[in-house]
Protein backbone atom coordinates (compact mmCIF):
# COMPACT_ATOMS: atom_id res chain seq x y z
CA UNK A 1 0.00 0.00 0.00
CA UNK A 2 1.54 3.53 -1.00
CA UNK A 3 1.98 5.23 2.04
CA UNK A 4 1.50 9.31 2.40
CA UNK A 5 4.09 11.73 4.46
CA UNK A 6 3.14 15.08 5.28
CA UNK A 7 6.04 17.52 6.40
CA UNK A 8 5.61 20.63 7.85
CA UNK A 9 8.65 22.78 7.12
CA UNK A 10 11.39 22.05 3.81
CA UNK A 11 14.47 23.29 5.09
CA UNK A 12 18.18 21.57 5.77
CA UNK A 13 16.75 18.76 7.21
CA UNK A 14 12.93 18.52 6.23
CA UNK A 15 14.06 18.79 2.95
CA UNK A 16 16.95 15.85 3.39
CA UNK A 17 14.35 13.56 5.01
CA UNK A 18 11.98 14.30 2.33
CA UNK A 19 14.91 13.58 -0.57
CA UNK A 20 15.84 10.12 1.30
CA UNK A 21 12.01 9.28 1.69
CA UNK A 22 11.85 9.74 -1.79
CA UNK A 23 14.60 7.63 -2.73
CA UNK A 24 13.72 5.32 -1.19
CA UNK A 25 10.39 5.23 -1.55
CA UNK A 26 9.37 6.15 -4.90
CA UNK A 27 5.68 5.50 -5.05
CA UNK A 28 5.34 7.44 -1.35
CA UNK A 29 3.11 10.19 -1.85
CA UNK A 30 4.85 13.20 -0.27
CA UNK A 31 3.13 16.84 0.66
CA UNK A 32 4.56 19.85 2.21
CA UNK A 33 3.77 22.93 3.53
CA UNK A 34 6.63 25.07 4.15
CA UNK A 35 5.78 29.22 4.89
CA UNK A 36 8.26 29.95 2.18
CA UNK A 37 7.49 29.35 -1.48
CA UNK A 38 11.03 29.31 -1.96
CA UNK A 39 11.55 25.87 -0.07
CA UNK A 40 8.42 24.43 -1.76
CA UNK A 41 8.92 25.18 -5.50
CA UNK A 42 12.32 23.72 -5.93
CA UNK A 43 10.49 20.44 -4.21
CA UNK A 44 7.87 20.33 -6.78
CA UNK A 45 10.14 20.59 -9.66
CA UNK A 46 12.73 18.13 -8.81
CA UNK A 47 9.44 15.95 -7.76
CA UNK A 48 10.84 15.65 -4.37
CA UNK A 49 7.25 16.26 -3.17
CA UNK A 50 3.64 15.94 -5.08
CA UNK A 51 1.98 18.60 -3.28
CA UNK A 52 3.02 21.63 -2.05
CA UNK A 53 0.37 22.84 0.73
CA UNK A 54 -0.98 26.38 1.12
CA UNK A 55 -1.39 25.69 4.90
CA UNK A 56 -1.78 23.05 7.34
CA UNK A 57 -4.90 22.13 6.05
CA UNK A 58 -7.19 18.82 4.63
CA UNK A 59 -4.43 17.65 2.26
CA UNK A 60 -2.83 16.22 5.58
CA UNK A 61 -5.37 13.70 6.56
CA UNK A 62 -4.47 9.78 6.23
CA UNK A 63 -1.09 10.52 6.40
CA UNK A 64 0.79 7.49 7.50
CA UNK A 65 3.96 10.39 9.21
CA UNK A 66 3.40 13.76 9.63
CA UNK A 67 7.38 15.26 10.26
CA UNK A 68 7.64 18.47 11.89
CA UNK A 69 11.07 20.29 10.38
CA UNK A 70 10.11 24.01 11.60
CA UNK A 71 12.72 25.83 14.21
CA UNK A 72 12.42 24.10 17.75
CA UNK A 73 10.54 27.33 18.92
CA UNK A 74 8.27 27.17 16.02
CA UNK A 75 6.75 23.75 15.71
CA UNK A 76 4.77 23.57 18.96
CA UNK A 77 2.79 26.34 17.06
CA UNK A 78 1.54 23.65 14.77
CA UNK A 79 0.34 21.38 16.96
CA UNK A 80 -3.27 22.47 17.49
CA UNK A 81 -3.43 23.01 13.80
CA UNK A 82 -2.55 19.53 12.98
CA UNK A 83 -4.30 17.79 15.84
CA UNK A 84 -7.95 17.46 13.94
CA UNK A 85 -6.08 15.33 11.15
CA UNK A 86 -4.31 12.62 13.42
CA UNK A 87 -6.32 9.75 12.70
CA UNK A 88 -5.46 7.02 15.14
CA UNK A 89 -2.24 4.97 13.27
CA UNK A 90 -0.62 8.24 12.28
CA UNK A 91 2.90 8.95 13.19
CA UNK A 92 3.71 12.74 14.09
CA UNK A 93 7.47 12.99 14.70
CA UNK A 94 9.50 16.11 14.97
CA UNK A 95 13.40 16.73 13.70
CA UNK A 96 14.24 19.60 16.71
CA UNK A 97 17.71 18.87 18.83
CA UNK A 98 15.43 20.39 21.77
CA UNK A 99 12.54 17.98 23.01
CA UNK A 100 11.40 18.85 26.39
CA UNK A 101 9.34 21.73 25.44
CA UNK A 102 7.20 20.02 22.67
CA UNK A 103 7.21 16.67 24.71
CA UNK A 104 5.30 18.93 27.32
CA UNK A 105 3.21 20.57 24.92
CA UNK A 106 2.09 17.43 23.33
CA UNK A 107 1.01 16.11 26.81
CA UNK A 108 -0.98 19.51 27.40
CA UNK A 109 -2.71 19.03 24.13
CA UNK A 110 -3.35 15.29 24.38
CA UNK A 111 -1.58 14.24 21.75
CA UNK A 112 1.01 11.44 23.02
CA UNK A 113 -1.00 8.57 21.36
CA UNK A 114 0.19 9.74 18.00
CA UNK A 115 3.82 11.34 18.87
CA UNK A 116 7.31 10.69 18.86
CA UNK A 117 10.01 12.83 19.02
CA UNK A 118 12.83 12.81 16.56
CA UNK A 119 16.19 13.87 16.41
CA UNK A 120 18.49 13.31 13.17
CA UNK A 121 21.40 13.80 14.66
CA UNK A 122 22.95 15.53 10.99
CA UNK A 123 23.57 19.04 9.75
CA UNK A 124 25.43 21.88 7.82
CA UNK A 125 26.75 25.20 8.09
CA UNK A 126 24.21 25.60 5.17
CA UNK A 127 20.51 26.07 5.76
CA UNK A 128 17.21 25.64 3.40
CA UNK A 129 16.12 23.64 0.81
CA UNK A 130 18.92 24.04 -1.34
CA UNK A 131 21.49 22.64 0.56
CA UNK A 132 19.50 19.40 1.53
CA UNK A 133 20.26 15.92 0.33
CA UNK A 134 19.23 12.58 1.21
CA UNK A 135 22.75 11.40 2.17
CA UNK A 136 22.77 13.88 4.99
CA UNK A 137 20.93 11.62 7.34
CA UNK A 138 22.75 8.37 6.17
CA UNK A 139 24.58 6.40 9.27
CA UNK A 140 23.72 9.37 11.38
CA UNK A 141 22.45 8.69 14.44
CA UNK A 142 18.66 9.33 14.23
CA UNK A 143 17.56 9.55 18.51
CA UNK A 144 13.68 8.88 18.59
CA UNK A 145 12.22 9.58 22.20
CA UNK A 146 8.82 8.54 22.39
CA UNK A 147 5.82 9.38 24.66
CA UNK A 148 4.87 7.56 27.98
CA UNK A 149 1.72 6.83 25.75
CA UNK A 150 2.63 5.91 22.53
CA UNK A 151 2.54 2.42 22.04
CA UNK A 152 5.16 -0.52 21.18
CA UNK A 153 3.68 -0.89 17.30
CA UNK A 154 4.28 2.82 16.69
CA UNK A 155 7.90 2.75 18.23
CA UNK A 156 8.75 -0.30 15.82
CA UNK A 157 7.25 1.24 12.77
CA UNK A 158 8.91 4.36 13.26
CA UNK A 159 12.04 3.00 13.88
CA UNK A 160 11.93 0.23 11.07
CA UNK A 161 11.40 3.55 8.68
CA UNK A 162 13.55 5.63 9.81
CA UNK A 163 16.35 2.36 9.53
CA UNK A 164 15.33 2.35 5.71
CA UNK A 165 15.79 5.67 5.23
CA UNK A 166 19.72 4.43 5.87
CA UNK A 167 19.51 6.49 9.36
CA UNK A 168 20.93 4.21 12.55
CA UNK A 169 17.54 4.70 15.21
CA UNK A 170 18.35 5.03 18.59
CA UNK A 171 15.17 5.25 21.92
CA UNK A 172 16.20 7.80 24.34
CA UNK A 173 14.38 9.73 27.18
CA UNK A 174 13.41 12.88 25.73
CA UNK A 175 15.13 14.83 29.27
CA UNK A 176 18.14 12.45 28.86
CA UNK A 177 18.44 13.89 25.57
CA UNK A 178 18.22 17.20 26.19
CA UNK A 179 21.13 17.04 28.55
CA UNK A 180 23.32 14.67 25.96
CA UNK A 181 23.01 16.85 23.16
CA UNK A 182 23.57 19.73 25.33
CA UNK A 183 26.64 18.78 26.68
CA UNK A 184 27.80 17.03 22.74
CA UNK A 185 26.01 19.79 20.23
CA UNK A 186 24.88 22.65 22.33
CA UNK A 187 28.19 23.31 24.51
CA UNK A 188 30.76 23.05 21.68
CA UNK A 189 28.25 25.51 19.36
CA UNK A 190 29.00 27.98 22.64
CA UNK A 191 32.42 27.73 22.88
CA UNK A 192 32.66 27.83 19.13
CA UNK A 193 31.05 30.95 18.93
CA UNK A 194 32.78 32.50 22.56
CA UNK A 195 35.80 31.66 20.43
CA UNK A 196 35.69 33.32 17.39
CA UNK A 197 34.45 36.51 19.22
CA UNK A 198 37.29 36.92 21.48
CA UNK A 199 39.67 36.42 18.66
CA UNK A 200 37.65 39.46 16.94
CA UNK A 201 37.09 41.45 20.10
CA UNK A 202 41.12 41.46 21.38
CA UNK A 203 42.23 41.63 17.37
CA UNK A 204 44.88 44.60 16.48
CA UNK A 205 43.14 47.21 14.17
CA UNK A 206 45.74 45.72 11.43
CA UNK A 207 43.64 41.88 12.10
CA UNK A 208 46.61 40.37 12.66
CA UNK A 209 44.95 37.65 14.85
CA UNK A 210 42.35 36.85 11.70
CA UNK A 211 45.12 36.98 9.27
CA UNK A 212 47.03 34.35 10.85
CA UNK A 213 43.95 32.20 12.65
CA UNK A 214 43.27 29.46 9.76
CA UNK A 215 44.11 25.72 10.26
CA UNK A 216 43.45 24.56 13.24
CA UNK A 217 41.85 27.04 15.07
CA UNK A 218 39.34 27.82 11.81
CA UNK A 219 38.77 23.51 12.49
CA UNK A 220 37.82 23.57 15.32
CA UNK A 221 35.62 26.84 15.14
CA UNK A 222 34.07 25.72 11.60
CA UNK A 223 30.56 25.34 13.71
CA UNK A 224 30.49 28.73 14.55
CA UNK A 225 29.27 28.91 10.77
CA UNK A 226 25.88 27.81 11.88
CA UNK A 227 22.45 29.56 11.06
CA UNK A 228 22.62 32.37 14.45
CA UNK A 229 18.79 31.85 14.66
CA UNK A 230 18.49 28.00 14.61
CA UNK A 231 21.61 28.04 17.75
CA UNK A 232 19.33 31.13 19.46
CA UNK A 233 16.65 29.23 19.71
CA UNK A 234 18.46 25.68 20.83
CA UNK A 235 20.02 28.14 23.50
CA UNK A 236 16.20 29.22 24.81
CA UNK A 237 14.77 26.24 24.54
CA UNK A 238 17.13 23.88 25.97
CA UNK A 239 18.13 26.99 28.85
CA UNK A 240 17.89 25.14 32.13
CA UNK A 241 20.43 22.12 30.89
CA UNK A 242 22.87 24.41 29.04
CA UNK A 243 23.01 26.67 32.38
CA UNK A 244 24.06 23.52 34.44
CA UNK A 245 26.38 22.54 31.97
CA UNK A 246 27.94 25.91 31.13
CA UNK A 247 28.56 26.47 35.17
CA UNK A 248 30.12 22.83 34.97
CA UNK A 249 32.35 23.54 32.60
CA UNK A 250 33.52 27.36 33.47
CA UNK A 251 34.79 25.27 36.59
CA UNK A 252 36.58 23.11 34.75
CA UNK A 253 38.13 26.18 33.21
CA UNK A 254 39.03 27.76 36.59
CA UNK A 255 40.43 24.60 37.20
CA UNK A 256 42.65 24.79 34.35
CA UNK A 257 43.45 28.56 35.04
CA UNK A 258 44.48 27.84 38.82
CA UNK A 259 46.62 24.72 37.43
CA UNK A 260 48.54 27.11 34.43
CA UNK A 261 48.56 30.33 37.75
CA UNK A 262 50.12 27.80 40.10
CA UNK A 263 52.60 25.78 37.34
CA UNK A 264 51.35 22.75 38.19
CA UNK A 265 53.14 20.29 35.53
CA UNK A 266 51.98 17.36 36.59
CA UNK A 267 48.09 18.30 36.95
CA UNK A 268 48.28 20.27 33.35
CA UNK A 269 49.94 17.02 31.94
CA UNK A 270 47.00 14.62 33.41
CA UNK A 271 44.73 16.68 31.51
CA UNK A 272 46.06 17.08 28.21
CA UNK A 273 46.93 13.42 28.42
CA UNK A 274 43.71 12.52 29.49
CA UNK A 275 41.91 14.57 26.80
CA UNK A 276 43.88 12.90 23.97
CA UNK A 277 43.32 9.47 25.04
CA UNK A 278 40.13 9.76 25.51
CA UNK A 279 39.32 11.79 22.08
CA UNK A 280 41.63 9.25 20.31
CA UNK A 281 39.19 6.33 21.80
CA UNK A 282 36.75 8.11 19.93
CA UNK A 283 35.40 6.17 16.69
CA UNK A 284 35.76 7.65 13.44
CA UNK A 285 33.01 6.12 12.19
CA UNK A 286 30.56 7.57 15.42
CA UNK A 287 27.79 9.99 13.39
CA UNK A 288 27.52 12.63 16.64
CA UNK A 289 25.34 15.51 16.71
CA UNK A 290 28.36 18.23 14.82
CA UNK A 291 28.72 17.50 11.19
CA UNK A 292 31.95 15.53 10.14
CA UNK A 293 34.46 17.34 7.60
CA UNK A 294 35.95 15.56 5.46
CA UNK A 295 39.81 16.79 4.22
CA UNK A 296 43.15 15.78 3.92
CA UNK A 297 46.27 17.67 4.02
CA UNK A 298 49.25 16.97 1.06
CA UNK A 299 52.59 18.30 0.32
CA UNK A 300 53.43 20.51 -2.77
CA UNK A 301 56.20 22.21 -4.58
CA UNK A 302 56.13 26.50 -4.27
CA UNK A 303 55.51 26.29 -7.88
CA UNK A 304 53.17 27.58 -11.15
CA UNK A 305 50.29 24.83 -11.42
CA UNK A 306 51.08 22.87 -8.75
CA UNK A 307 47.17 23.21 -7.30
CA UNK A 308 45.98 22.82 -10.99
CA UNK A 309 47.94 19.40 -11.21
CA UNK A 310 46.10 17.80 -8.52
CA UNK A 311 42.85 19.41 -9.10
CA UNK A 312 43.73 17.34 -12.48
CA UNK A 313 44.18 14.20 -10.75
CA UNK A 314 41.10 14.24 -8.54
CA UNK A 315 38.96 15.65 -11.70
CA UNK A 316 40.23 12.75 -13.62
CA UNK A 317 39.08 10.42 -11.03
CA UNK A 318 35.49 11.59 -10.64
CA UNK A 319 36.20 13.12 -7.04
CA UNK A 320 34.82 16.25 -6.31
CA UNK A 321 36.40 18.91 -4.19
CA UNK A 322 34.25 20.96 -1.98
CA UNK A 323 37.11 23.33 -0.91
CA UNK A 324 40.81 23.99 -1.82
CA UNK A 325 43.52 25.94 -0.04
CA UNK A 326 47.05 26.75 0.77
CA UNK A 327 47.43 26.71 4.53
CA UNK A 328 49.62 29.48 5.61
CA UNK A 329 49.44 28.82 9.31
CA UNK A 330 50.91 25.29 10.01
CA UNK A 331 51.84 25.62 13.74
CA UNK A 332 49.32 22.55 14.32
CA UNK A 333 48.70 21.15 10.85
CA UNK A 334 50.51 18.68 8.37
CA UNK A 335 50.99 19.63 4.66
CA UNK A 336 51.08 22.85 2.92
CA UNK A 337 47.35 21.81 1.17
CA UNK A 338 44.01 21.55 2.93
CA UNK A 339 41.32 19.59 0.63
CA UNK A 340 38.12 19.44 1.54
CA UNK A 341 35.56 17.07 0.06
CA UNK A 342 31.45 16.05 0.48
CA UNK A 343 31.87 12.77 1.88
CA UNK A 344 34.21 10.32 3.54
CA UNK A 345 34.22 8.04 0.39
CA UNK A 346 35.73 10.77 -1.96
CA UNK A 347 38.55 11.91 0.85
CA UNK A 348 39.61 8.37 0.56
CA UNK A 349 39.38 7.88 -3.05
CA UNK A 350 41.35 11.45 -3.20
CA UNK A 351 44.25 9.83 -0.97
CA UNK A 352 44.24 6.71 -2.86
CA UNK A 353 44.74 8.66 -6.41
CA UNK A 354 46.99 11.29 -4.90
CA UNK A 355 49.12 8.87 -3.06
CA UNK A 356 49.62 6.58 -6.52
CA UNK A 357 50.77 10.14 -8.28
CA UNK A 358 53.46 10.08 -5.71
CA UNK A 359 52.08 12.84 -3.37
CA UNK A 360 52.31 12.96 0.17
CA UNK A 361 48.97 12.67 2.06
CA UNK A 362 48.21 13.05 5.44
CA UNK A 363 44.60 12.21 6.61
CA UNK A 364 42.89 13.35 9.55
């Protein structure tokens, strides 16, 4: 039977959920309503979606999911509106990296028979429609945190779906979550952000601190990127946990400070040691809630056409380079050339071609 999926919102993510749905479900009948026409028309042309909706209206009765992809603060506002056209097996799932504050709203309204809370745990620097794509949600971590009232059959189908979409489900308490992802996705966003505005509030009039901050530190600030009204909202919404966990960690850093003010070798040493043993146990294959870059570095010759050379390699291997660059500041990096590519499968094709043209690669 051809099923029918109603999303609410066409953004980043409603529109890579959407793409994946429709890849792998071709006959699904897909509608949309999205407040921007600019979202929904690129949909209907690349036939991503059948209808695009003027409003939450009839078209979104007997759907088998309903996804809600509309900023955390914004999709609670849809609730009431979608309520009357919930018949009793549909599925009404949200994408926000906040769920407290719907999970309570949904309880208020009466709603838990039909909900469970979503979280593709997948992203961009990019926002809307344009930058969506079904691969974003593939082997990501996809948290599902379902209501107290929601029963087992709903849990399974949801999860069996969102397993075909090529997304790895995983149950959580909707407060556990809130603290995880806050501690994972919400902290580092913060410090990201803290970051990059010291470096531009202490700078020299002559920028000397921007001029020479690439590599590493623009690495490990790359988040800071992010849409500013998407991370405002997060920050609102998800307030009480990222307090706690900001006044956790700002004593950590006085702990550091006192450690660095007092020269205490061996307690610095236990914690830089500690913190690279425990990163490196890390698995490179984990899809967390920050989006993964993909680049390598490689050595080349101060020379004319020395980028275009390997350009020519990876073009005549079919890889595709997102980004190219000479990095000027090595203090922390390895090879004069920082590539940056899509997807982990093209990095490593890159290396492989590179590395038989006699280059040297490093990969991160």
């Amino acid at each position: 039977m051809k099923q029918k999926i109603g999303f609410i919102g066409l953004g980043l993510i409603g529109g890579s959920v959407a793409k994946a749905v429709r890849q792998y479900y071709p006959d699904a009948e897909i509608i949309a309503f999205d407040k921007s026409e600019e979202m929904l028309a690129p949909a209907v042309r690349e036939s991503v979606i059948d209808t695009a909706c003027a409003g939450v209206d009839d078209n979104f009765s007997g759907c088998d999911y309903i996804f809600l992809c509309t900023p955390v603060s914004s999709n609670n506002a849809y609730l009431t509106r979608l309520k009357p056209y919930l018949h009793e097996n549909c599925i009404l799932t949200d994408v926000g990296s906040v769920k407290t504050p719907i999970h309570e709203e949904i309880k208020a309204l009466g709603m838990e028979e039909n909900f469970i809370g979503g979280h593709p745990m997948a992203g961009s620097e990019k926002t809307g429609y344009a930058h969506s794509k079904a691969m974003l949600i593939e082997n990501a971590y996809y948290i599902l945190t379902p209501t107290e009232k929601v029963s087992s059959d709903k849990i399974e189908k949801l999860s069996s779906f969102i397993e075909s979409l090529k997304a790895i489900p995983i149950e959580l308490d909707y407060g556990r979550h809130d603290y995880i992802t806050g501690t994972i996705s919400h902290l580092p966003h913060l410090l990201a952000a803290g970051l990059v505005n010291y470096v531009k509030e202490n700078d020299s009039k002559d920028e000397l601190m921007k001029l020479l901050a690439a590599g590493g530190f623009k690495d490990m600030t790359r988040i800071a990127s992010s849409s500013p009204v998407m991370w405002q909202q997060i920050c609102l919404e998800n307030s009480k946990n990222i307090t706690e966990i900001l006044e956790k960690y700002i004593a950590l850093l006085e702990q550091t400070k006192k450690q660095i003010e007092t020269k205490n070798s061996q307690e610095l040493y236990d914690m830089f040691d500690s913190s690279k043993n425990y990163r490196n146990s890390i698995p490179d294959a984990s899809a967390g809630p920050i989006k993964k870059g993909f680049a390598l570095y490689c050595d080349i010759a101060d020379e004319a056409g020395g980028i275009a050379a390997i350009a020519a390699v990876l073009a005549g291997g079919g890889v595709n380079i997102k980004n190219i660059g000479i990095i000027h500041n090595r203090e922390f990096e390895e090879g004069v050339l920082r590539i940056e590519f899509y997807e982990e499968k093209a990095a490593d094709e890159a290396a492989r071609l590179l590395q038989k043209h006699k280059y040297t690669v490093y990969e991160r």
